[in-house]
Protein backbone atom coordinates (compact mmCIF):
# COMPACT_ATOMS: atom_id res chain seq x y z
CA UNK A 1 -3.96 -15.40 -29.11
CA UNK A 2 -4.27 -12.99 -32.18
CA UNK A 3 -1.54 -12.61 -34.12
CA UNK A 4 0.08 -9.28 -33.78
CA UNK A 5 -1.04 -7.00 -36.70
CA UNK A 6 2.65 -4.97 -36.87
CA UNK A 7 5.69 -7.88 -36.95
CA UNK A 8 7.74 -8.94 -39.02
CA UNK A 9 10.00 -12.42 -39.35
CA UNK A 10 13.19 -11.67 -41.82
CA UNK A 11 14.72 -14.85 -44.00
CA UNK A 12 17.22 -15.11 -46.50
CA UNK A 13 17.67 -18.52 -47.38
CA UNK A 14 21.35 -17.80 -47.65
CA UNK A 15 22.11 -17.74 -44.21
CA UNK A 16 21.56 -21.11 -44.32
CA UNK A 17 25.07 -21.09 -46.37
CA UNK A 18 27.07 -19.86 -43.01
CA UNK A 19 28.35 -23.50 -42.06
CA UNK A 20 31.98 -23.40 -41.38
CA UNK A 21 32.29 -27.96 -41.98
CA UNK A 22 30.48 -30.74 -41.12
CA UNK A 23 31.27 -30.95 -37.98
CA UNK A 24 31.07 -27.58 -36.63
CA UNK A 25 28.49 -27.19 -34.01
CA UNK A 26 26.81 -24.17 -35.32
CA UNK A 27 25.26 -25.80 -37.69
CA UNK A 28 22.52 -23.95 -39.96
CA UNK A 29 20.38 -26.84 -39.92
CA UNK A 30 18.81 -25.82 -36.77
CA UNK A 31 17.37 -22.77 -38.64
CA UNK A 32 15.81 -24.99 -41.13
CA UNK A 33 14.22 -26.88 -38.29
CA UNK A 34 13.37 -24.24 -36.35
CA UNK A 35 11.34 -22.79 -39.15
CA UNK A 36 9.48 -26.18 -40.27
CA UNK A 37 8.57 -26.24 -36.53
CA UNK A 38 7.12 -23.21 -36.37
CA UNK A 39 5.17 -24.10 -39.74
CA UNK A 40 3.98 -27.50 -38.34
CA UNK A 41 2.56 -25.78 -35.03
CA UNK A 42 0.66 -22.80 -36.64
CA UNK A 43 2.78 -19.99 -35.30
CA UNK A 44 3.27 -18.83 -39.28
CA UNK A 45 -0.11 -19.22 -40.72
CA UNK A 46 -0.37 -16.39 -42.47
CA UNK A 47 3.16 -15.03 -42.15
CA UNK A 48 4.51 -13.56 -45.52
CA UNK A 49 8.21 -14.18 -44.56
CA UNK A 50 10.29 -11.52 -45.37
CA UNK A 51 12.84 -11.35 -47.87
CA UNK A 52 15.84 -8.39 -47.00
CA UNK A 53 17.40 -6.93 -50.07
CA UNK A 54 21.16 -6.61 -50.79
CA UNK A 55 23.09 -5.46 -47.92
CA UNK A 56 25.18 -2.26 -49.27
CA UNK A 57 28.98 -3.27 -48.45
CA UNK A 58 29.30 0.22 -46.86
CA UNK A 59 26.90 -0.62 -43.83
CA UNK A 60 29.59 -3.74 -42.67
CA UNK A 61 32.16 -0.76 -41.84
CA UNK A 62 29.75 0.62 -38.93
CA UNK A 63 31.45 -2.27 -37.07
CA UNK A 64 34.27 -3.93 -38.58
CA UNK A 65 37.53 -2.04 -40.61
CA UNK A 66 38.14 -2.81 -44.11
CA UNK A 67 41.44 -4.59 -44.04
CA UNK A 68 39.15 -7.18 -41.99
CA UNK A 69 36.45 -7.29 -44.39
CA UNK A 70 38.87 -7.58 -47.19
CA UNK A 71 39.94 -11.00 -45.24
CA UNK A 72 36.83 -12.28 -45.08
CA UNK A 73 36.42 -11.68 -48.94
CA UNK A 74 39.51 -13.25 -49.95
CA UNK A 75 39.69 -16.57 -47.46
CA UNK A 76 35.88 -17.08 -48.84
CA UNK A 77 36.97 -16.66 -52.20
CA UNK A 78 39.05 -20.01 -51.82
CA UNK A 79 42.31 -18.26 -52.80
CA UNK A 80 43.55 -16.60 -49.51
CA UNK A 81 47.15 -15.99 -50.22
CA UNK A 82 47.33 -13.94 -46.96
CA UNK A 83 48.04 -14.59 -43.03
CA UNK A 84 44.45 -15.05 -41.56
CA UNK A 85 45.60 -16.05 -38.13
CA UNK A 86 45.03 -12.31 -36.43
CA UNK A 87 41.97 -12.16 -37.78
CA UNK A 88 40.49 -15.02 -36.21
CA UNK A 89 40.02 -16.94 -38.98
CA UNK A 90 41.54 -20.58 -39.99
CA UNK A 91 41.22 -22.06 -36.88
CA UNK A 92 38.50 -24.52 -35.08
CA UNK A 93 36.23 -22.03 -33.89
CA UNK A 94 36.12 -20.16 -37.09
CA UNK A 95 36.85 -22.32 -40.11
CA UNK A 96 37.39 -20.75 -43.63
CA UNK A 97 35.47 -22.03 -45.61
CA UNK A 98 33.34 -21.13 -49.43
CA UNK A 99 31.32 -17.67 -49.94
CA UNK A 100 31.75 -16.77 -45.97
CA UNK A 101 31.74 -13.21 -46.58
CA UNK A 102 28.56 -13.25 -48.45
CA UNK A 103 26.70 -15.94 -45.97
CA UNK A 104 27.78 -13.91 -42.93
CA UNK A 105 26.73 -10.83 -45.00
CA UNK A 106 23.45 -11.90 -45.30
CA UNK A 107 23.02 -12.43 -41.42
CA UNK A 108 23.78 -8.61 -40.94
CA UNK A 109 21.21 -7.61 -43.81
CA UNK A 110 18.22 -9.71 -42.77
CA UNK A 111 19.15 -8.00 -39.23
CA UNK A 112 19.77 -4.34 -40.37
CA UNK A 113 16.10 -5.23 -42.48
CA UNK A 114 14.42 -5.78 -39.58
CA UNK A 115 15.82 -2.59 -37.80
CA UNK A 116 15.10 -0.36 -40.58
CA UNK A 117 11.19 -1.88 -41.09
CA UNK A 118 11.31 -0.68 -37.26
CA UNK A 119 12.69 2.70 -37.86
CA UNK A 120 10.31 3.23 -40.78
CA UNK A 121 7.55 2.60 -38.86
CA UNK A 122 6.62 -0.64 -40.83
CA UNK A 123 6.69 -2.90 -38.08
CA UNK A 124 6.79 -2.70 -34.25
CA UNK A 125 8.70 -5.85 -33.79
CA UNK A 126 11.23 -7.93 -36.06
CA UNK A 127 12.78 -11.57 -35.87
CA UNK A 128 16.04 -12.68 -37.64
CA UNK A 129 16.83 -16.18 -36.13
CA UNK A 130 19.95 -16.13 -38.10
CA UNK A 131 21.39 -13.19 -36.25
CA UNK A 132 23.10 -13.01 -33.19
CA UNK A 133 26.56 -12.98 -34.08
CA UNK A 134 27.58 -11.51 -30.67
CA UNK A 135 31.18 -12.64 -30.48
CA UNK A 136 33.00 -10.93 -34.07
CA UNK A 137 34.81 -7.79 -33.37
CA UNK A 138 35.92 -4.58 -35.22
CA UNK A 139 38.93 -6.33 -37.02
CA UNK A 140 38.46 -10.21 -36.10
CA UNK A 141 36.18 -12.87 -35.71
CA UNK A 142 35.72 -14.68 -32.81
CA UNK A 143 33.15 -17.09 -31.31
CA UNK A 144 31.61 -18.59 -34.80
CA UNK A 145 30.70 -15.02 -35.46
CA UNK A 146 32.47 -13.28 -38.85
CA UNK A 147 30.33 -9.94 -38.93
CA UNK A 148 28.65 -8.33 -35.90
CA UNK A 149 24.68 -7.92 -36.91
CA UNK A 150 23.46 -6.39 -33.88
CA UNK A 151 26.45 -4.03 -33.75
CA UNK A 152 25.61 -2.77 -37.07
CA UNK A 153 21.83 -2.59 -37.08
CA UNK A 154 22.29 -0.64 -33.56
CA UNK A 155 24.89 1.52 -34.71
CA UNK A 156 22.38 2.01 -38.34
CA UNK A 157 19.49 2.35 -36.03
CA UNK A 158 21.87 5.85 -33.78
CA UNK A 159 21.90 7.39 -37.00
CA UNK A 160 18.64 7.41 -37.85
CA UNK A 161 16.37 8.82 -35.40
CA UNK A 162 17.46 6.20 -32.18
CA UNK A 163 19.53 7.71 -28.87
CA UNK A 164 18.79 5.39 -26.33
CA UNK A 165 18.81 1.43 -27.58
CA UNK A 166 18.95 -0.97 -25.39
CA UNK A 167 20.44 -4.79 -26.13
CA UNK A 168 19.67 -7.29 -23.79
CA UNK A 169 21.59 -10.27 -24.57
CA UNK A 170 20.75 -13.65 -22.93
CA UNK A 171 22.82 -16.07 -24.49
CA UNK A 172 25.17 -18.20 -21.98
CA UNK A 173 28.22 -16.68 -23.28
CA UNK A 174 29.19 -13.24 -22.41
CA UNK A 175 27.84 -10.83 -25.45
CA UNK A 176 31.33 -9.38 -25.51
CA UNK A 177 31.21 -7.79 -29.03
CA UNK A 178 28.42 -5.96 -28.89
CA UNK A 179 29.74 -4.22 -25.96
CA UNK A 180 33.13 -3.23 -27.15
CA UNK A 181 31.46 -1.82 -30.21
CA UNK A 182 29.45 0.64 -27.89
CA UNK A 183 31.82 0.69 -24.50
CA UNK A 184 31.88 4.71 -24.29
CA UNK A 185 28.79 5.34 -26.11
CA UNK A 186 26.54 6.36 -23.68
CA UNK A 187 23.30 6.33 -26.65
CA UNK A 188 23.37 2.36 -26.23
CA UNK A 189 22.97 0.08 -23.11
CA UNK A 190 24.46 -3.26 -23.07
CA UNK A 191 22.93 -5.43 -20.65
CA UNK A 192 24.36 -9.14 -20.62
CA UNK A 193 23.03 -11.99 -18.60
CA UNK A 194 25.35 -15.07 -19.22
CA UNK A 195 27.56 -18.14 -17.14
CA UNK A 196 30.22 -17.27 -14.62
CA UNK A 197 33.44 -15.60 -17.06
CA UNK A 198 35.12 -17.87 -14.61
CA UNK A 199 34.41 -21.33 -15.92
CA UNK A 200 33.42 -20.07 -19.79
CA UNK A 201 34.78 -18.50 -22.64
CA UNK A 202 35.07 -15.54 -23.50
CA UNK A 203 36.08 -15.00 -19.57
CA UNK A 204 34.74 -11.68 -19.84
CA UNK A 205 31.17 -10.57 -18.40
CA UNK A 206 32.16 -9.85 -15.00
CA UNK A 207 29.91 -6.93 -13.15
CA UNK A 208 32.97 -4.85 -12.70
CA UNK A 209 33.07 -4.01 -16.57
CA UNK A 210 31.02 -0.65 -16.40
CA UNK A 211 31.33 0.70 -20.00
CA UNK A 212 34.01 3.82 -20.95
CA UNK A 213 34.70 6.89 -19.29
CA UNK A 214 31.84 8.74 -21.18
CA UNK A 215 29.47 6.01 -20.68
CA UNK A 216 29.90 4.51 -17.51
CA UNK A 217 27.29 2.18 -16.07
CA UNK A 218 25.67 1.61 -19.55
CA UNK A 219 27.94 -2.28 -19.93
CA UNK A 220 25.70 -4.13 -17.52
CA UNK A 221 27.06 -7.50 -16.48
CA UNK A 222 25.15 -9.91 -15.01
CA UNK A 223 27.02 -13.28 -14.39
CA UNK A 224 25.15 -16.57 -13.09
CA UNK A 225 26.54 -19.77 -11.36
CA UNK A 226 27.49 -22.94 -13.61
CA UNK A 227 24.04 -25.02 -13.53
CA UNK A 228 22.20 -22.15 -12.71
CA UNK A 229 18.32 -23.20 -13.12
CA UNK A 230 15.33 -21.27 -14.56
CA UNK A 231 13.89 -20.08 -10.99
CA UNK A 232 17.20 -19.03 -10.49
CA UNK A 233 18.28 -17.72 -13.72
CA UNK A 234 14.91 -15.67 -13.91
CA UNK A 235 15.38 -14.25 -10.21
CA UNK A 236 19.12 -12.64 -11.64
CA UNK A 237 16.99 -11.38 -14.55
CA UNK A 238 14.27 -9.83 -12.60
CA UNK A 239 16.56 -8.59 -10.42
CA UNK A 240 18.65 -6.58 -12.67
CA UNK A 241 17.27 -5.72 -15.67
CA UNK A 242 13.85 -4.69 -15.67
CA UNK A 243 15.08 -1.85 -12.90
CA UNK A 244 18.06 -0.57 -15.39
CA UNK A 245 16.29 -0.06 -18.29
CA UNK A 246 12.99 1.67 -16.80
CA UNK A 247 15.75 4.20 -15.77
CA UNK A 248 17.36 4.10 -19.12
CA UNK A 249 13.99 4.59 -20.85
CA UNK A 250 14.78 2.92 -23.96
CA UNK A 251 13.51 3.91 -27.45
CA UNK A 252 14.15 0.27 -28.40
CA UNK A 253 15.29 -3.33 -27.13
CA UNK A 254 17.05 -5.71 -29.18
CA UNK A 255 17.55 -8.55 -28.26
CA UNK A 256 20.33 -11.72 -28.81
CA UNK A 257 18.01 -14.81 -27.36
CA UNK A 258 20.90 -17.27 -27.77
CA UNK A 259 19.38 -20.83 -26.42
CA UNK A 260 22.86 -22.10 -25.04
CA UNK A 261 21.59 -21.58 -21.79
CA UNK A 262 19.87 -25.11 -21.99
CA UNK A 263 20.76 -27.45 -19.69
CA UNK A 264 21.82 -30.28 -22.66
CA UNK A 265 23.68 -27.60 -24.18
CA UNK A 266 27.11 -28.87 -25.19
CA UNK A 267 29.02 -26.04 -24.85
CA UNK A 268 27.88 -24.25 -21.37
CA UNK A 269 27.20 -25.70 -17.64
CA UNK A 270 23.79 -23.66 -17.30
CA UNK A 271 20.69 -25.58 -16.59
CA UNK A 272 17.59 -23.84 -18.11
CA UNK A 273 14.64 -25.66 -19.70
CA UNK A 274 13.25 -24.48 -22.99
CA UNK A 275 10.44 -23.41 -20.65
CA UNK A 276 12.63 -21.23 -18.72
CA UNK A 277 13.77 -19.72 -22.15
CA UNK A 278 10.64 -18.94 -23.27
CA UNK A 279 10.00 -17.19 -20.06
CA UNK A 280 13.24 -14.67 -20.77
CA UNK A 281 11.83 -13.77 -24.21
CA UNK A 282 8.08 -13.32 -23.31
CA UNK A 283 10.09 -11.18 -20.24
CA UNK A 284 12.02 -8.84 -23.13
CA UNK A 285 8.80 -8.42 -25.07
CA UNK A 286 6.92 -7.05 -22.12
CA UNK A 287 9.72 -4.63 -21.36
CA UNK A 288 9.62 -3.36 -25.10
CA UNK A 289 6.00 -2.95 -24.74
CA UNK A 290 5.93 -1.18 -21.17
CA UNK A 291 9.34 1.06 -22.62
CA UNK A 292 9.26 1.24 -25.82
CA UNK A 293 5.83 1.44 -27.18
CA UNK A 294 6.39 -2.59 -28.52
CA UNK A 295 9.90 -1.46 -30.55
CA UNK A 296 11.72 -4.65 -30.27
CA UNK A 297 13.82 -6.23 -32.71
CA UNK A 298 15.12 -9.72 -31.58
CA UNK A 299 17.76 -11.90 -33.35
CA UNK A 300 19.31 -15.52 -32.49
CA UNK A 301 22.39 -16.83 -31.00
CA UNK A 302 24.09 -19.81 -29.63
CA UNK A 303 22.40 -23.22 -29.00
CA UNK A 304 23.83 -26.59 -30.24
CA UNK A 305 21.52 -28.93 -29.36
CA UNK A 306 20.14 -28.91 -33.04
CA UNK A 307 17.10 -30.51 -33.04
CA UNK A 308 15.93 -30.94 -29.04
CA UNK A 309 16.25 -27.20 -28.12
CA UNK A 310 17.17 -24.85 -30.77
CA UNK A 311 14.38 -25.19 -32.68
CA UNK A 312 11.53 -25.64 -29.69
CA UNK A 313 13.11 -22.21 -28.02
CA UNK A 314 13.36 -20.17 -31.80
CA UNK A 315 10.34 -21.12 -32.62
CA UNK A 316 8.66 -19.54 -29.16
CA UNK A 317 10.80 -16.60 -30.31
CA UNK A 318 9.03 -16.44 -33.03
CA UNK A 319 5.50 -16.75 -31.63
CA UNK A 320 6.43 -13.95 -29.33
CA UNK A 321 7.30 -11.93 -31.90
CA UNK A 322 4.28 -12.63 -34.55
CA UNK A 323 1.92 -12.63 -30.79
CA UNK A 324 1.14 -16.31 -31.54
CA UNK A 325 1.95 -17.51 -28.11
CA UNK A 326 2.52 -21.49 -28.21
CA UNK A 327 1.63 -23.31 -24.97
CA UNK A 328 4.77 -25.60 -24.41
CA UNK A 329 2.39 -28.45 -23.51
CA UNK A 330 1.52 -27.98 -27.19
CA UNK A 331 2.77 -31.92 -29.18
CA UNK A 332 5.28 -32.10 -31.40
CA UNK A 333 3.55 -32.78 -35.27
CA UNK A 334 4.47 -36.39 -36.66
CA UNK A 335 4.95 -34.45 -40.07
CA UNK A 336 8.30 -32.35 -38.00
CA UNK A 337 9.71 -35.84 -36.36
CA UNK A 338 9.80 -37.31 -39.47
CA UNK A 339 11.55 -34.46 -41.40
CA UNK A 340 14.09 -35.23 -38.48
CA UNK A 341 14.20 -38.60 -39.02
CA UNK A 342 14.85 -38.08 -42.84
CA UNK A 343 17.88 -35.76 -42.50
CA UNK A 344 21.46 -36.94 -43.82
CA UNK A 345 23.82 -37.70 -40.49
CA UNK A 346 26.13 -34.76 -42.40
CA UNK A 347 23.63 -32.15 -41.60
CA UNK A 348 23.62 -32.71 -37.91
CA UNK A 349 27.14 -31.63 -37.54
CA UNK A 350 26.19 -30.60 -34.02
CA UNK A 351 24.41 -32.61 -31.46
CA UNK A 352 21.11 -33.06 -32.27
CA UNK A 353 19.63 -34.49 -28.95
CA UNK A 354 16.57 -36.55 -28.72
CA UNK A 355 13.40 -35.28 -31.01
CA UNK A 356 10.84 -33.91 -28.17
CA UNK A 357 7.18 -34.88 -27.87
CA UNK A 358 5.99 -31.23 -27.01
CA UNK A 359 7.42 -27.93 -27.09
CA UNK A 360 7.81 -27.55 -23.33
CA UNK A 361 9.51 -29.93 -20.96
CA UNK A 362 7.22 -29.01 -17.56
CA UNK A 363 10.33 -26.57 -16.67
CA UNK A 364 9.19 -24.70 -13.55
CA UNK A 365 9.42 -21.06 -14.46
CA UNK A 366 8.10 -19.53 -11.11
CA UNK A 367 10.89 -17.78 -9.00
CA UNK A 368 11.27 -16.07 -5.78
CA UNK A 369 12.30 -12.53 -6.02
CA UNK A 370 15.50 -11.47 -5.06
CA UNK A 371 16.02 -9.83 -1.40
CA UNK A 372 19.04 -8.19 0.09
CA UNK A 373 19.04 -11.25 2.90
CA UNK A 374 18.38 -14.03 0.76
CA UNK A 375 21.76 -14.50 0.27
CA UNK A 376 22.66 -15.88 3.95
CA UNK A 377 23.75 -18.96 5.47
CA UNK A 378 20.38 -20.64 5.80
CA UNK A 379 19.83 -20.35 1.83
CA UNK A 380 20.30 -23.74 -0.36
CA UNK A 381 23.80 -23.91 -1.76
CA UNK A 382 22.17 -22.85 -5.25
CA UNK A 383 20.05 -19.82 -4.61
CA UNK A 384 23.00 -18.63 -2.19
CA UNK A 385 25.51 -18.39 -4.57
CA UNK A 386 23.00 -16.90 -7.21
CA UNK A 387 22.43 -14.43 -4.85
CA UNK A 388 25.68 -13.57 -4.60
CA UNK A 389 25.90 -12.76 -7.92
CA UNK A 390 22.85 -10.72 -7.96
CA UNK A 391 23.85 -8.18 -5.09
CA UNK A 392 27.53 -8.31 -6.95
CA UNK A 393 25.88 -7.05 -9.95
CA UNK A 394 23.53 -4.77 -8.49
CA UNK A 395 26.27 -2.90 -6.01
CA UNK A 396 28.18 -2.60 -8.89
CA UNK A 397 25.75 -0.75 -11.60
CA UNK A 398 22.57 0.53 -9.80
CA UNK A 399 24.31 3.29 -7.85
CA UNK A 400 25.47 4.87 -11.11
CA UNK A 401 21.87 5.06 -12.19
CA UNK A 402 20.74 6.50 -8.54
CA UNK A 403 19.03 2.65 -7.82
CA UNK A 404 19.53 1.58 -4.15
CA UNK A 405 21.53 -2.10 -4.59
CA UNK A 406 19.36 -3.24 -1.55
CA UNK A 407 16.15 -1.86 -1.74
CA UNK A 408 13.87 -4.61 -3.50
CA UNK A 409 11.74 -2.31 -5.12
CA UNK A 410 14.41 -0.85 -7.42
């Protein structure tokens, strides 16, 4: 496939300085792989990566209030002499640790780079794998996330020339941040797929959450069974969201493509293939290009399987981005196994899992669209209770958007 003449892939090496300790599973190693993967299979021949410039320290207050910031600044200085404990900070999830306001700062700027090269009319689509920091919140961090980068490139992006944004979010954990930030702003859909709040933190996600009084039905949850497949997974997703925003008509999608999802994921009970994530983020592209004229700015997430997922699902981020579409039955280069193979045990403070032989794994990606009766006694244990789900979310949003909850068509 051609490579698409208008994208753009943002990199600061610095992110790759956002590592809370050795053994934190969100390690930044799986960015470096992810990009030597992409390298070794083609996908960024002839990509001139770009390079964001300083982030202006005014930009981090679209989301998060300065006593916060100020936190961040002095516990990454090495010389926090204040209580960090109700700002999320100092504990397992969110270790202090060395520069963290400047690595996390440099998520939000290759992010808000991307967002501006699409409001400038630079590029039509933009990648920051680093991004994705879903969790943080206006005055704490939470989730392995210190500063919100979709929150501020979405709120950047309202004020200049953007009303109706859509963020699709597909990471396993709810994307709980990004819709506080914009609960009652009516401007900015939220639309979450992600494991039963149930059975995984944050415990928030559930299809009753609706979005503020002067925004209500523009939080769309969309919760899935524990072990949910990719037939499955992709039936909720085709059954929810490509119906919400047509009648949203976004100007823009961005979207978190968090790879947690995967079913060797050690953090979340979902059961996708990297085939099945690839699927979801060729799915988001062709909604940008139906809605939005190809506007679609797409950032990371969570996935902690550092060297058998992360890198095979970013990478066919990436291709979808750049419109260098890898076939997963594509082999795994000698040259990236043995960069694997060469790395220091300390930089695999995650769990690696096995290195793959090719950047699928034969995932079955075809699903059966949902129906109003699919969801009855004589359906598999599996698809029943996904269905469930499905018509819970749907009864709950499409009314408020004039969408019949049964009719298949909508």
């Amino acid at each position: 496939m051609p490579r698409f003449p208008d994208s753009q892939v943002v990199w600061d090496p610095s992110v790759l300085d956002y590592r809370f300790s050795q053994h934190h599973p969100m390690d930044p190693v799986r960015l470096k792989l992810t990009l030597e993967l992409a390298r070794s299979v083609g996908v960024l021949d002839g990509v001139e990566l770009t390079v964001p410039g300083r982030l202006d320290p005014l930009e981090l207050a679209r989301a998060h209030t300065d006593d916060y910031q100020a936190a961040v600044r002095v516990a990454g200085s090495g010389r926090a002499r204040i209580d960090l404990t109700g700002y999320g900070l100092g504990n397992d999830d969110n270790p202090v640790f060395l520069h963290m306001h400047e690595a996390a700062a440099s998520i939000v700027g290759s992010t808000l780079s991307g967002a501006r090269a699409i409001a400038s009319g630079t590029t039509t689509r933009a990648v920051n794998i680093a991004g994705g920091m879903h969790h943080a919140m206006r005055s704490h961090a939470s989730g392995f996330c210190i500063y919100n980068d979709a929150a501020i490139a979405i709120s950047w992006l309202l004020d200049n020339g953007f009303d109706r944004i859509a963020y699709v979010d597909i990471d396993a954990h709810h994307g709980d941040g990004v819709q506080a930030a914009f609960w009652n702003d009516p401007r900015v859909m939220t639309v979450s797929l992600h494991e039963d709040p149930q059975h995984l933190w944050p415990n928030t996600g559930y299809p009753t959450e609706l979005g503020g009084p002067e925004a209500r039905g523009t939080a769309i949850n969309v919760p899935v069974p524990a072990f949910c497949p990719d037939g499955l997974w992709l039936r909720a997703f085709h059954a929810v969201v490509p119906s919400v925003l047509r009648e949203f008509r976004p100007q823009l999608i961005v979207s978190q493509c968090g790879c947690d999802s995967h079913a060797s994921d050690p953090l979340t009970d979902l059961s996708l293939t990297v085939d099945g994530q690839r699927a979801a983020i060729l799915a988001m592209r062709d909604l940008a290009d139906e809605l939005c004229d190809g506007r679609w700015l797409a950032v990371g997430g969570g996935g902690y399987q550092l060297v058998s997922v992360v890198p095979r699902a970013w990478t066919h981020l990436l291709a979808a981005v750049i419109g260098t579409d890898v076939d997963p039955a594509t082999p795994i280069p000698d040259s990236w196994k043995d960069l694997v193979a060469e790395l220091p045990a300390d930089r695999l403070g995650g769990v690696p899992g096995p290195v793959p032989e090719t950047m699928g794994e034969g995932g079955d990606v075809a699903f059966t669209p949902w129906e109003p009766a699919s969801h009855d006694a004589t359906s598999p244990p599996a698809d029943a209770a996904a269905d469930r789900f499905i018509a819970r979310a749907r009864s709950a949003v499409f009314p408020l958007h004039g969408l019949d909850p049964e009719d298949p068509r909508d």
